[in-house]
N, C-alpha and C. Protein backbone atom coordinates (compact mmCIF):
# COMPACT_ATOMS: atom_id res chain seq x y z
N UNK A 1 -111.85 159.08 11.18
CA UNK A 1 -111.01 159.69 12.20
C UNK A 1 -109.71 160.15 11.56
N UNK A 2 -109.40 161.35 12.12
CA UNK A 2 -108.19 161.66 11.40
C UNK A 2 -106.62 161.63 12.34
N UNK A 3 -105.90 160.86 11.98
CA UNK A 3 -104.71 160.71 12.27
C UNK A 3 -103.84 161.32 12.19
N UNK A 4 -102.93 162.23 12.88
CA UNK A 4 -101.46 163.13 12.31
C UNK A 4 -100.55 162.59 13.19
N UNK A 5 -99.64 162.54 12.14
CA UNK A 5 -98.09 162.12 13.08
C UNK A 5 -97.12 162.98 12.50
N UNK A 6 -96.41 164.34 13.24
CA UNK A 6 -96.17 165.13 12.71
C UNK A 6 -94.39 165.26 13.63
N UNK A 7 -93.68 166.24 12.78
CA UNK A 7 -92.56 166.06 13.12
C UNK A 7 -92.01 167.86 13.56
N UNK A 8 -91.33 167.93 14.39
CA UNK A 8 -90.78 168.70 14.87
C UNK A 8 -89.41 168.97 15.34
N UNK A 9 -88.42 170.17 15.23
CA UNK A 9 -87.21 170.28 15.64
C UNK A 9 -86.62 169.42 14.20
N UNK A 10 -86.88 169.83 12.94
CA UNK A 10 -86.09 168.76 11.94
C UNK A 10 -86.47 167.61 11.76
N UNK A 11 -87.48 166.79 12.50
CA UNK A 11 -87.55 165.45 12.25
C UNK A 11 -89.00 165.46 11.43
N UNK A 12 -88.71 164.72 10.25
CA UNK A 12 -89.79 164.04 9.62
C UNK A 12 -90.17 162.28 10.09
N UNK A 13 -91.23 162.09 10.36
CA UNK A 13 -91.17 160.81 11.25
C UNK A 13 -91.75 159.95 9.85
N UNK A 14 -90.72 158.64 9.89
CA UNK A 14 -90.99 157.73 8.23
C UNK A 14 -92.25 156.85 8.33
N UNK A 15 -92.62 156.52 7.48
CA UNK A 15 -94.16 155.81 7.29
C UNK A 15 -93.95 154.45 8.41
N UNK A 16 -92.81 154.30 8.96
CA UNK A 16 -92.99 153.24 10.06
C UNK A 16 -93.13 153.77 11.22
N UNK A 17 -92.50 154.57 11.75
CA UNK A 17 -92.73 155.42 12.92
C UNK A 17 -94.46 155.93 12.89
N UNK A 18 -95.68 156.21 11.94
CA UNK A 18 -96.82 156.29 11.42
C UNK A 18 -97.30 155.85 11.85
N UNK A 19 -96.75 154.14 11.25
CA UNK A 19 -97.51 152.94 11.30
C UNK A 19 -97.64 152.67 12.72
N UNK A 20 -96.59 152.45 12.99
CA UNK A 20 -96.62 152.24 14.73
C UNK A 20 -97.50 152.63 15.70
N UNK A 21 -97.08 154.38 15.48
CA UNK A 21 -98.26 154.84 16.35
C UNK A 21 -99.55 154.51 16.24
N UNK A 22 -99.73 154.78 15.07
CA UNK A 22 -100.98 154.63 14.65
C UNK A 22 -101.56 153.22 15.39
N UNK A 23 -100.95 151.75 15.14
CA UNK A 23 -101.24 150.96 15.79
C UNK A 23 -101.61 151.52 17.44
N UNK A 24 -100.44 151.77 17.99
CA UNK A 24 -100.72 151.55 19.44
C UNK A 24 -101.69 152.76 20.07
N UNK A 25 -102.27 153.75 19.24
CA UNK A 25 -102.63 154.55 19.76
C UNK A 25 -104.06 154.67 19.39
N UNK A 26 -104.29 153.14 18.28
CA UNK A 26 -105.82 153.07 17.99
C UNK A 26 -106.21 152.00 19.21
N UNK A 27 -105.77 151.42 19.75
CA UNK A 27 -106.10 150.38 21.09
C UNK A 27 -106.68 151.46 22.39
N UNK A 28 -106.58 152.46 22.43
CA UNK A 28 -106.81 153.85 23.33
C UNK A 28 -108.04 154.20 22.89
N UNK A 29 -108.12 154.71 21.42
CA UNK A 29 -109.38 155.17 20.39
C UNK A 29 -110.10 154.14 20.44
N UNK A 30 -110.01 152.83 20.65
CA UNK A 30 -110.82 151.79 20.20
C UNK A 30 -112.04 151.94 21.64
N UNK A 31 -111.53 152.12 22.61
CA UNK A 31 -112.79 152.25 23.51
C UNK A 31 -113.56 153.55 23.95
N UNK A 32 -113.78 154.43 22.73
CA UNK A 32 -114.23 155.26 22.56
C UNK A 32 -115.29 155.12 20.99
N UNK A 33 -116.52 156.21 21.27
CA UNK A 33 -116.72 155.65 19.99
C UNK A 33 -116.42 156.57 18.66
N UNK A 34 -116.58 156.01 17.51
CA UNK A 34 -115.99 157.06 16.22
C UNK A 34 -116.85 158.20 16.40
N UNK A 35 -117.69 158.66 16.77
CA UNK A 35 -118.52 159.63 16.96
C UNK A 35 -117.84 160.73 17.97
N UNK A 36 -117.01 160.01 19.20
CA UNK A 36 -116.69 160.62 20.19
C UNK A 36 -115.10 161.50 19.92
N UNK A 37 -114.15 160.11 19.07
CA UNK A 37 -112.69 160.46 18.44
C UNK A 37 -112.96 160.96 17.40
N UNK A 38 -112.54 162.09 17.07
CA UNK A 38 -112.31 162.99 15.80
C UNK A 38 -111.01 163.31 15.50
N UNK A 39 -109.92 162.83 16.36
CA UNK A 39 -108.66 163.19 15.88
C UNK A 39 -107.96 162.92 17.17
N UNK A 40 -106.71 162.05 16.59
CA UNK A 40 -105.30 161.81 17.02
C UNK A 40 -104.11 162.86 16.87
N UNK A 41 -103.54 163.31 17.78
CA UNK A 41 -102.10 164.05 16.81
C UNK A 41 -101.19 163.76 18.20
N UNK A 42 -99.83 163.20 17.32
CA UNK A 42 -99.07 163.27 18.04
C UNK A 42 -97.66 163.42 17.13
N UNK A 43 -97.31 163.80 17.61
CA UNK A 43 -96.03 165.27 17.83
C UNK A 43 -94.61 164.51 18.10
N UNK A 44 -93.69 164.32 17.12
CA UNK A 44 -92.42 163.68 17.20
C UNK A 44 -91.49 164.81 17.37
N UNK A 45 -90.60 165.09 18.47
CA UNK A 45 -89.53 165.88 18.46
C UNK A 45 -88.36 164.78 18.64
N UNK A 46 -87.11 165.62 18.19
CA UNK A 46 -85.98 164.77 18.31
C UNK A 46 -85.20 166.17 18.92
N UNK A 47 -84.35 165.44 19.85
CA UNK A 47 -83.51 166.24 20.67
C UNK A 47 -81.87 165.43 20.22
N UNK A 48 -80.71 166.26 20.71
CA UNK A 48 -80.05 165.96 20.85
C UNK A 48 -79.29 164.32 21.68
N UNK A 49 -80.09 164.27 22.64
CA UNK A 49 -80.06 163.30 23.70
C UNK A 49 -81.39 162.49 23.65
N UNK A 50 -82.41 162.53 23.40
CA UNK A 50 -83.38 161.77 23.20
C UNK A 50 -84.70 162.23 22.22
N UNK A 51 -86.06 161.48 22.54
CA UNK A 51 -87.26 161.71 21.35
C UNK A 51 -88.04 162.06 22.24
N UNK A 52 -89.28 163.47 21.88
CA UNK A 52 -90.34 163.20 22.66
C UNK A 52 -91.40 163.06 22.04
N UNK A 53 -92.27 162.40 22.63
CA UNK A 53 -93.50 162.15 21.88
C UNK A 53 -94.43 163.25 22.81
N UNK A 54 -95.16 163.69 21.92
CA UNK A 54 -96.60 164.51 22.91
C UNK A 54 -97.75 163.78 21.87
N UNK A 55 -98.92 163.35 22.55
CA UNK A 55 -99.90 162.78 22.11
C UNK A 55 -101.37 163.35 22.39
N UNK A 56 -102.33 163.91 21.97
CA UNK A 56 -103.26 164.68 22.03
C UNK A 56 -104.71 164.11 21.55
N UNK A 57 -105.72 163.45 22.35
CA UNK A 57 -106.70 162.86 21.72
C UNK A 57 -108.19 163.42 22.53
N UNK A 58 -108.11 164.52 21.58
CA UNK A 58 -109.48 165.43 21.96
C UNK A 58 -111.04 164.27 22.14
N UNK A 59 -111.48 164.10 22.93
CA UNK A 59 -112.86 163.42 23.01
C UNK A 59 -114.07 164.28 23.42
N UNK A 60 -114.98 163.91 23.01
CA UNK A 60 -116.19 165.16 23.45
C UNK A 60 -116.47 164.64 25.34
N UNK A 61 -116.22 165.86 26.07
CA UNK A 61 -115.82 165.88 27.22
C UNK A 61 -114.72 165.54 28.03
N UNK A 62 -113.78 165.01 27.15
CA UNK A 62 -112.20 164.77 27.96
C UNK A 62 -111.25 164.82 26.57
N UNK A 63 -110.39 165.39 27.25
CA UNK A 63 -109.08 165.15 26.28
C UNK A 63 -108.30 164.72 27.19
N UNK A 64 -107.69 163.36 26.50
CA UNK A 64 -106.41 162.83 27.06
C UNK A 64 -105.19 162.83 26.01
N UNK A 65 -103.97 163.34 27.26
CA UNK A 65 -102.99 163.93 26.92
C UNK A 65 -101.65 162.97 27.26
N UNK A 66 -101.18 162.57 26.58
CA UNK A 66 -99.47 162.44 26.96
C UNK A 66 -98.22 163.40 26.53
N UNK A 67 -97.16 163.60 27.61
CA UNK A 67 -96.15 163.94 27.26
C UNK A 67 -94.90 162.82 27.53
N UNK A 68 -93.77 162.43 26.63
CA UNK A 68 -92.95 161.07 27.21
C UNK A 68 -91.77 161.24 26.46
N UNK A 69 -90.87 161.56 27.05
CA UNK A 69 -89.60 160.99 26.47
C UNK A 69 -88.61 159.82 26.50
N UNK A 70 -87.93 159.87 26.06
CA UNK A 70 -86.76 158.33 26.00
C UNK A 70 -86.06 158.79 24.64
N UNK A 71 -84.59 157.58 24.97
CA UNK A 71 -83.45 157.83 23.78
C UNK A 71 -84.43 157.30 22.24
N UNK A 72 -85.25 156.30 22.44
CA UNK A 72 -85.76 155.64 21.68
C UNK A 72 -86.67 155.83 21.03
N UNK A 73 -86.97 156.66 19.78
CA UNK A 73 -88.79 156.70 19.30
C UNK A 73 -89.78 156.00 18.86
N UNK A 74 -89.66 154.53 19.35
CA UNK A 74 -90.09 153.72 19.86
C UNK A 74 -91.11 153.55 21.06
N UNK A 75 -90.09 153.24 22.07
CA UNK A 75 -90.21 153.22 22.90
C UNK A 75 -90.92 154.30 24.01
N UNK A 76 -90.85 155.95 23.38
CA UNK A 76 -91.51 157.09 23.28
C UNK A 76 -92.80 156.83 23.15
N UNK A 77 -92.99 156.13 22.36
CA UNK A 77 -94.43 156.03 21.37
C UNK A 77 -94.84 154.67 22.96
N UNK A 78 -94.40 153.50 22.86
CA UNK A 78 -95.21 153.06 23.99
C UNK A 78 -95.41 153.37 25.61
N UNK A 79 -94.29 154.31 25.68
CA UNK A 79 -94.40 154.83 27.12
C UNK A 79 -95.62 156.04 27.39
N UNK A 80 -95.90 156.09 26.04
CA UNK A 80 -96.95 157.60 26.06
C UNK A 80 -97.88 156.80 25.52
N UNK A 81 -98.50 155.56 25.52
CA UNK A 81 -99.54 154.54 25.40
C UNK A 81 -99.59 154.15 26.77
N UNK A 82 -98.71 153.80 27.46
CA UNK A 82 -98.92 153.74 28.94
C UNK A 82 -99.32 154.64 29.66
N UNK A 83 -99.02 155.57 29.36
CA UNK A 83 -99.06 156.38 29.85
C UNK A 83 -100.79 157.33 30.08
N UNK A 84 -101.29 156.90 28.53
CA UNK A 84 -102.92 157.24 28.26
C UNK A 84 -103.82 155.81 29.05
N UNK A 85 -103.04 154.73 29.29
CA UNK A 85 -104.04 153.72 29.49
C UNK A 85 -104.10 153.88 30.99
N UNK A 86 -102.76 154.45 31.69
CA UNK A 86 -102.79 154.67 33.09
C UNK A 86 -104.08 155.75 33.43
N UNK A 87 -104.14 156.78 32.49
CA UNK A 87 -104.86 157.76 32.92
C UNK A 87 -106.13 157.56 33.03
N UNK A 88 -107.02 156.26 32.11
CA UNK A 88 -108.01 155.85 31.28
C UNK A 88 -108.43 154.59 32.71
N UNK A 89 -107.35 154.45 33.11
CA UNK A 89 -107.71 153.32 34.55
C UNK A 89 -107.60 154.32 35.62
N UNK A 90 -107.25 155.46 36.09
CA UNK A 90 -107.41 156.11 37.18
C UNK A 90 -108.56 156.79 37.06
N UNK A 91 -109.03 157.17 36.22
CA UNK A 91 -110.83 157.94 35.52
C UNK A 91 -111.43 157.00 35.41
N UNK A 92 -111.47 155.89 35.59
CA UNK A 92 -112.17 154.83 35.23
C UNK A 92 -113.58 155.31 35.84
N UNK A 93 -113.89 155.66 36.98
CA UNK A 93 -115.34 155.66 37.67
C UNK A 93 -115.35 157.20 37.23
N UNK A 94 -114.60 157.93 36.80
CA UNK A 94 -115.20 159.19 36.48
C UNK A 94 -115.85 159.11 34.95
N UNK A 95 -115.28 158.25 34.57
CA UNK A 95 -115.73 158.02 32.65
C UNK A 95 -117.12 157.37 32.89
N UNK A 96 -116.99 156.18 33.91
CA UNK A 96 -118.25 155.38 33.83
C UNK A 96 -119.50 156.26 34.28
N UNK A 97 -119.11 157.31 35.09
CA UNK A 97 -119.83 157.98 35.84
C UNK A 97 -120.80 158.71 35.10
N UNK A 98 -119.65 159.34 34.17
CA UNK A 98 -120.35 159.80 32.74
C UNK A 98 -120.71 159.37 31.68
N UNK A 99 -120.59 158.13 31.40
CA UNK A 99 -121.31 156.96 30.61
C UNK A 99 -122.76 156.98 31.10
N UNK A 100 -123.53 157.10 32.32
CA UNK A 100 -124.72 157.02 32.41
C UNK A 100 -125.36 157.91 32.49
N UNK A 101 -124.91 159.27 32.23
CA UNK A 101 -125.47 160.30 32.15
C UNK A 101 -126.00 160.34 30.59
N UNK A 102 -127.09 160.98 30.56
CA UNK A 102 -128.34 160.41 29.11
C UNK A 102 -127.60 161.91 28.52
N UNK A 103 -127.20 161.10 26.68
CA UNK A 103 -126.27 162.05 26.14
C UNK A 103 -125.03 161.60 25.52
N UNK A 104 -124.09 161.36 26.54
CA UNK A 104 -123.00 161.18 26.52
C UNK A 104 -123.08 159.49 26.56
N UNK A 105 -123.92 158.98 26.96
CA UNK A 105 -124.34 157.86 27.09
C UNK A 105 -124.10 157.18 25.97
N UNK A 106 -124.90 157.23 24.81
CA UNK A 106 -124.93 157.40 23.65
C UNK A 106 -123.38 157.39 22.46
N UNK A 107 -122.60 158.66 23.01
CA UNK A 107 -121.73 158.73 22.46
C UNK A 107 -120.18 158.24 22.58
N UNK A 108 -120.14 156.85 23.64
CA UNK A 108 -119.26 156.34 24.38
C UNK A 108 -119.72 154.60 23.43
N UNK A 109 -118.76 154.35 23.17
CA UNK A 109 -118.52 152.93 22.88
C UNK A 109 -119.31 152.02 24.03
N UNK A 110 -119.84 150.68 23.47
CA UNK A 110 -120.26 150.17 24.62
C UNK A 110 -119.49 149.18 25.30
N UNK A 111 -118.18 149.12 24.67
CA UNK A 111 -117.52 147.96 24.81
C UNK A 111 -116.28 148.84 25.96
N UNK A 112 -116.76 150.06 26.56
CA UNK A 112 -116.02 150.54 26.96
C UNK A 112 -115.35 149.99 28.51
N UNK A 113 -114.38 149.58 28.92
CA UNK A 113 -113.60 148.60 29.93
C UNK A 113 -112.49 148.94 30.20
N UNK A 114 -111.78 149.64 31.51
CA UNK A 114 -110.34 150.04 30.99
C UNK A 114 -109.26 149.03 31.43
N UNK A 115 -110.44 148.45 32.54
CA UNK A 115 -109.19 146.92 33.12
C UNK A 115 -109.13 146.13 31.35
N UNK A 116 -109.84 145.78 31.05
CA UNK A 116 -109.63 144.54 29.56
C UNK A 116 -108.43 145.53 28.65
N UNK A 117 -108.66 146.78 28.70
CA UNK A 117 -107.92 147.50 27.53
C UNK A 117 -106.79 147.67 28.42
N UNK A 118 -106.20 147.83 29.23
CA UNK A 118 -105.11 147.51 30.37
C UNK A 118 -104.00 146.25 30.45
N UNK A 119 -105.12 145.14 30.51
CA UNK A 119 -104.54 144.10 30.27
C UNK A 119 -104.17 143.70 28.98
N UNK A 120 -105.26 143.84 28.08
CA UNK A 120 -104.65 143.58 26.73
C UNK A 120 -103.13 144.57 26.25
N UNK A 121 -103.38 145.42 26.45
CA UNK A 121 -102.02 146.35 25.92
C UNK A 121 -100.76 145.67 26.91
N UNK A 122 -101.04 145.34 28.39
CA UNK A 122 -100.10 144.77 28.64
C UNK A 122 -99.62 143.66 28.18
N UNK A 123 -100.67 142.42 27.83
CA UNK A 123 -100.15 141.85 27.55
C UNK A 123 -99.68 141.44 26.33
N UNK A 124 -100.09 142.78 25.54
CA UNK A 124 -99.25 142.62 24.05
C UNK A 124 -97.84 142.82 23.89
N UNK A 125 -97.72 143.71 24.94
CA UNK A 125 -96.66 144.28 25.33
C UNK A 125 -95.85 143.23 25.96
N UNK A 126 -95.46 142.44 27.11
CA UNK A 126 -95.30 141.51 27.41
C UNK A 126 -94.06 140.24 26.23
N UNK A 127 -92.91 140.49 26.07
CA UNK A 127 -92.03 140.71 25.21
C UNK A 127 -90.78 139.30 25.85
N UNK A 128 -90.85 139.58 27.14
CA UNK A 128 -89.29 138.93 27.88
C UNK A 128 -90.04 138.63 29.59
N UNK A 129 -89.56 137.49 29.86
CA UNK A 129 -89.34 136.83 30.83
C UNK A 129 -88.24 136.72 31.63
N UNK A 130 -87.87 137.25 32.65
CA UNK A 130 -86.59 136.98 33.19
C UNK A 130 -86.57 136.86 34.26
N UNK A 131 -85.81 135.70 34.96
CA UNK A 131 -85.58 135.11 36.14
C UNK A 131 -84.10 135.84 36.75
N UNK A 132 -84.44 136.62 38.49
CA UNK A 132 -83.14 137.22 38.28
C UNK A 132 -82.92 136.31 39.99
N UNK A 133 -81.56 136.58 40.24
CA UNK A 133 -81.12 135.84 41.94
C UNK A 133 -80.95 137.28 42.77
N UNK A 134 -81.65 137.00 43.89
CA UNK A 134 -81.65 138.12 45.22
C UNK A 134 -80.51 137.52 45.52
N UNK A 135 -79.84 138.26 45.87
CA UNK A 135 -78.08 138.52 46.52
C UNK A 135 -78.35 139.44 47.36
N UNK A 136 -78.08 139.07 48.57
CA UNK A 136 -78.48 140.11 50.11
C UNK A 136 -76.95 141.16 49.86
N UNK A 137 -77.25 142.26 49.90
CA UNK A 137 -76.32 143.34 49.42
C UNK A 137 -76.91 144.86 49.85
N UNK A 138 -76.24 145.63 50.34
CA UNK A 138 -76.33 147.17 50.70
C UNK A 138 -76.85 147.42 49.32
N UNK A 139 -77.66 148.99 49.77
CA UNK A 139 -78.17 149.72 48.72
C UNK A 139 -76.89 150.36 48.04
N UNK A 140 -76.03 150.35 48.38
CA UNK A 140 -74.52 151.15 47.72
C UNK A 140 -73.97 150.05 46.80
N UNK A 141 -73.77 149.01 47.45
CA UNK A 141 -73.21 147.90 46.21
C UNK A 141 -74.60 147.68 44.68
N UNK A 142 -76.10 147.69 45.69
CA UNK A 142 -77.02 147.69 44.41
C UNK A 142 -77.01 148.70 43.33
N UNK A 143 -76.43 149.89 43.68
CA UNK A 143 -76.00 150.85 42.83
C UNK A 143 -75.24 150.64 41.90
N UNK A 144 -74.10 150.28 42.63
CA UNK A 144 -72.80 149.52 41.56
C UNK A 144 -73.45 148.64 40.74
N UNK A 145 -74.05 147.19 41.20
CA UNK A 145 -74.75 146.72 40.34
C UNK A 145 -75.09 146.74 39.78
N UNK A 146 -76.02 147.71 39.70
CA UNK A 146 -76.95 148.73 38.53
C UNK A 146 -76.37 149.18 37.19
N UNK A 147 -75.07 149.84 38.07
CA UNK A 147 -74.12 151.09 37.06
C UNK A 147 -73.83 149.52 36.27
N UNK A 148 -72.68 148.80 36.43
CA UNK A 148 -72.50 147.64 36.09
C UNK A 148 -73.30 147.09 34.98
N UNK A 149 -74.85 146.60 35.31
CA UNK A 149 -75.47 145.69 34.21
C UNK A 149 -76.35 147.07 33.16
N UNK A 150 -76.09 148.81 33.24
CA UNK A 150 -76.21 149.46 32.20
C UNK A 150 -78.11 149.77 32.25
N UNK A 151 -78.36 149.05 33.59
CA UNK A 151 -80.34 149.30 33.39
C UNK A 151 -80.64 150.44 34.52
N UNK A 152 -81.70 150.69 34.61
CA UNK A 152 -82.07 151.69 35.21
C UNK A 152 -82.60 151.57 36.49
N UNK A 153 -82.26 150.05 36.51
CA UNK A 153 -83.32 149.95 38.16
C UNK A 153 -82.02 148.63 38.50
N UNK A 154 -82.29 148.39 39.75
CA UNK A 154 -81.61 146.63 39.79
C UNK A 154 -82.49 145.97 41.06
N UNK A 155 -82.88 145.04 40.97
CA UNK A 155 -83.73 143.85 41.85
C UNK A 155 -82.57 143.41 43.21
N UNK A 156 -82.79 143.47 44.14
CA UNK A 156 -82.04 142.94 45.05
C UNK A 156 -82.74 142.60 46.70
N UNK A 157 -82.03 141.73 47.22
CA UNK A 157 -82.65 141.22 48.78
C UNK A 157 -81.37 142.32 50.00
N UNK A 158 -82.43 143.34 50.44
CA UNK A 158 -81.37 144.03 51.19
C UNK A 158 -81.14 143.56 52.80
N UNK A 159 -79.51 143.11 52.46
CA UNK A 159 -78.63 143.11 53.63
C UNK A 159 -79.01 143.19 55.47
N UNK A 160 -79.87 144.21 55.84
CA UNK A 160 -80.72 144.32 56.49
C UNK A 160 -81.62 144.00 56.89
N UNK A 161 -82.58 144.11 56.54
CA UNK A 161 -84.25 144.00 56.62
C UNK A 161 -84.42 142.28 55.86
N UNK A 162 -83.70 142.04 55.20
CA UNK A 162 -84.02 140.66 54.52
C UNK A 162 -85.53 140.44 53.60
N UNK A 163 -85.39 142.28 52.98
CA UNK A 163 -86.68 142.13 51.96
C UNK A 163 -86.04 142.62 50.92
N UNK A 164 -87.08 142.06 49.68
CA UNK A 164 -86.81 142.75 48.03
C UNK A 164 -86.84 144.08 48.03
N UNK A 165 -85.90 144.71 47.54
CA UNK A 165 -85.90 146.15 47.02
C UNK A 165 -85.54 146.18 45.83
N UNK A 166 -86.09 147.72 45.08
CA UNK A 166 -85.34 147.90 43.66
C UNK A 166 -85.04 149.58 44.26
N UNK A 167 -83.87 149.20 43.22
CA UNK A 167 -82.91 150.20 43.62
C UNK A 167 -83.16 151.20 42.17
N UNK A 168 -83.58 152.20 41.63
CA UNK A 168 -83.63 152.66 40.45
C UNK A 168 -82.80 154.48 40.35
N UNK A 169 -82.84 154.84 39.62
CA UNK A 169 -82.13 155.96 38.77
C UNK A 169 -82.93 156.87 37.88
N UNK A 170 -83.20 158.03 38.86
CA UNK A 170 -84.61 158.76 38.79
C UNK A 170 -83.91 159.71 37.54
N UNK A 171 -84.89 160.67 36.36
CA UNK A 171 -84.61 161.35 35.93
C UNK A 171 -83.78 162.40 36.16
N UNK A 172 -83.68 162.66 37.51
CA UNK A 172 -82.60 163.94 37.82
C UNK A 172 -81.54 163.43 37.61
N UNK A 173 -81.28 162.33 37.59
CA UNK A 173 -79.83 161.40 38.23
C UNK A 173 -79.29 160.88 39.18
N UNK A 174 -80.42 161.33 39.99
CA UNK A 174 -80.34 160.74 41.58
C UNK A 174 -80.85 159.46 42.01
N UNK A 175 -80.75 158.58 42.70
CA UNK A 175 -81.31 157.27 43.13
C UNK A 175 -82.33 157.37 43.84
N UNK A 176 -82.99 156.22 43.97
CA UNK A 176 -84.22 155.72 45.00
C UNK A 176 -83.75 154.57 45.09
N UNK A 177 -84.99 153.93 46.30
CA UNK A 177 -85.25 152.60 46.44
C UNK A 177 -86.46 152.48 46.99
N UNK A 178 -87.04 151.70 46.26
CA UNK A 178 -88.18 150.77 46.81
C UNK A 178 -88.27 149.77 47.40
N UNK A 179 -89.11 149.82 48.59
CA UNK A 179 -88.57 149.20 49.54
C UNK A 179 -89.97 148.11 49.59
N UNK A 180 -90.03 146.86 49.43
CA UNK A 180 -90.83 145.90 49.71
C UNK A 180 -91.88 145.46 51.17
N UNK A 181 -93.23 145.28 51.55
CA UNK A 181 -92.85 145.04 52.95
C UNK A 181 -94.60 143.80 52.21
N UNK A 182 -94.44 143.05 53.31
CA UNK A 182 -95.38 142.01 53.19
C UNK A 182 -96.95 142.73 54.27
N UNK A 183 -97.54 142.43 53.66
CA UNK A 183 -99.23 142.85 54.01
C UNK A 183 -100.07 141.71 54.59
């Protein structure tokens, strides 16, 4: 199988940035079979303000695609692994579907599973534990909060309703909230 990790906009990406991908983006390839993967490429740009990764893994009958940015090219690299395993669990019955069709049958790994490859990446991933305190508080102070502890989302028990919300900080720059309700 052939691997490229290639650089764009000036950036040459160093034999660790390689390595990396290469790791997290053979856990994707791995439930496919070598017959089916013929090639990885993914695409390092560096911007002024952040990295993007684009990731491209042609398979005979699907290509799956990421596009992902962040300040981090790192973190680039696993958000656009999430990003393929999300896609790989929403096709799930369309892949299997085509797993039993005689042919393609054949040319699909048999170990193919996207809940196990889901969980495992999560839980490799799986890094920090943290215990946080609901403080009953308006969505305006959870903002402050937010701005305050420097993250992109903040956990809180809203004032009102007396349920968990997260309060987060969408790419435009604008806010949301997610609003909790019991089932």
């Amino acid at each position: 199988m052939k691997f490229e990790v290639v650089g764009k906009n000036g950036f040459t990406p160093t034999d660790a940035i390689k390595a990396y991908a290469e790791k997290r983006f053979n856990k994707v390839v791995s439930f496919f079979g070598p017959e089916v993967v013929q090639e990885v490429r993914v695409v390092c740009k560096v911007y002024k303000d952040h990295h993007k990764i684009e990731v491209t893994i042609p398979a005979k009958g699907n290509v799956l695609r990421a596009e992902v940015s962040d300040p981090d090219m790192y973190a680039a690299i696993d958000k656009a692994n999430d990003k393929l395993v999300s896609q790989i669990r929403r096709h799930k019955d369309k892949l299997k579907n085509n797993l039993e069709k005689e042919g393609i049958k054949q040319a699909y790994s048999h170990e193919f599973d996207a809940e196990s490859l889901e969980k495992e990446i999560i839980a490799s991933q799986l890094v920090k534990n943290k215990k946080v305190e609901l403080k009953p508080m308006t969505a305006h102070e959870a903002i402050a909060a937010m701005e305050l502890s420097g993250h992109d989302f903040y956990i809180y028990l809203d004032q009102e309703t007396t349920r968990t919300n997260v309060v987060y900080r969408r790419d435009d720059g604008d806010y949301a909230i997610i609003e909790t309700q019991t089932i």
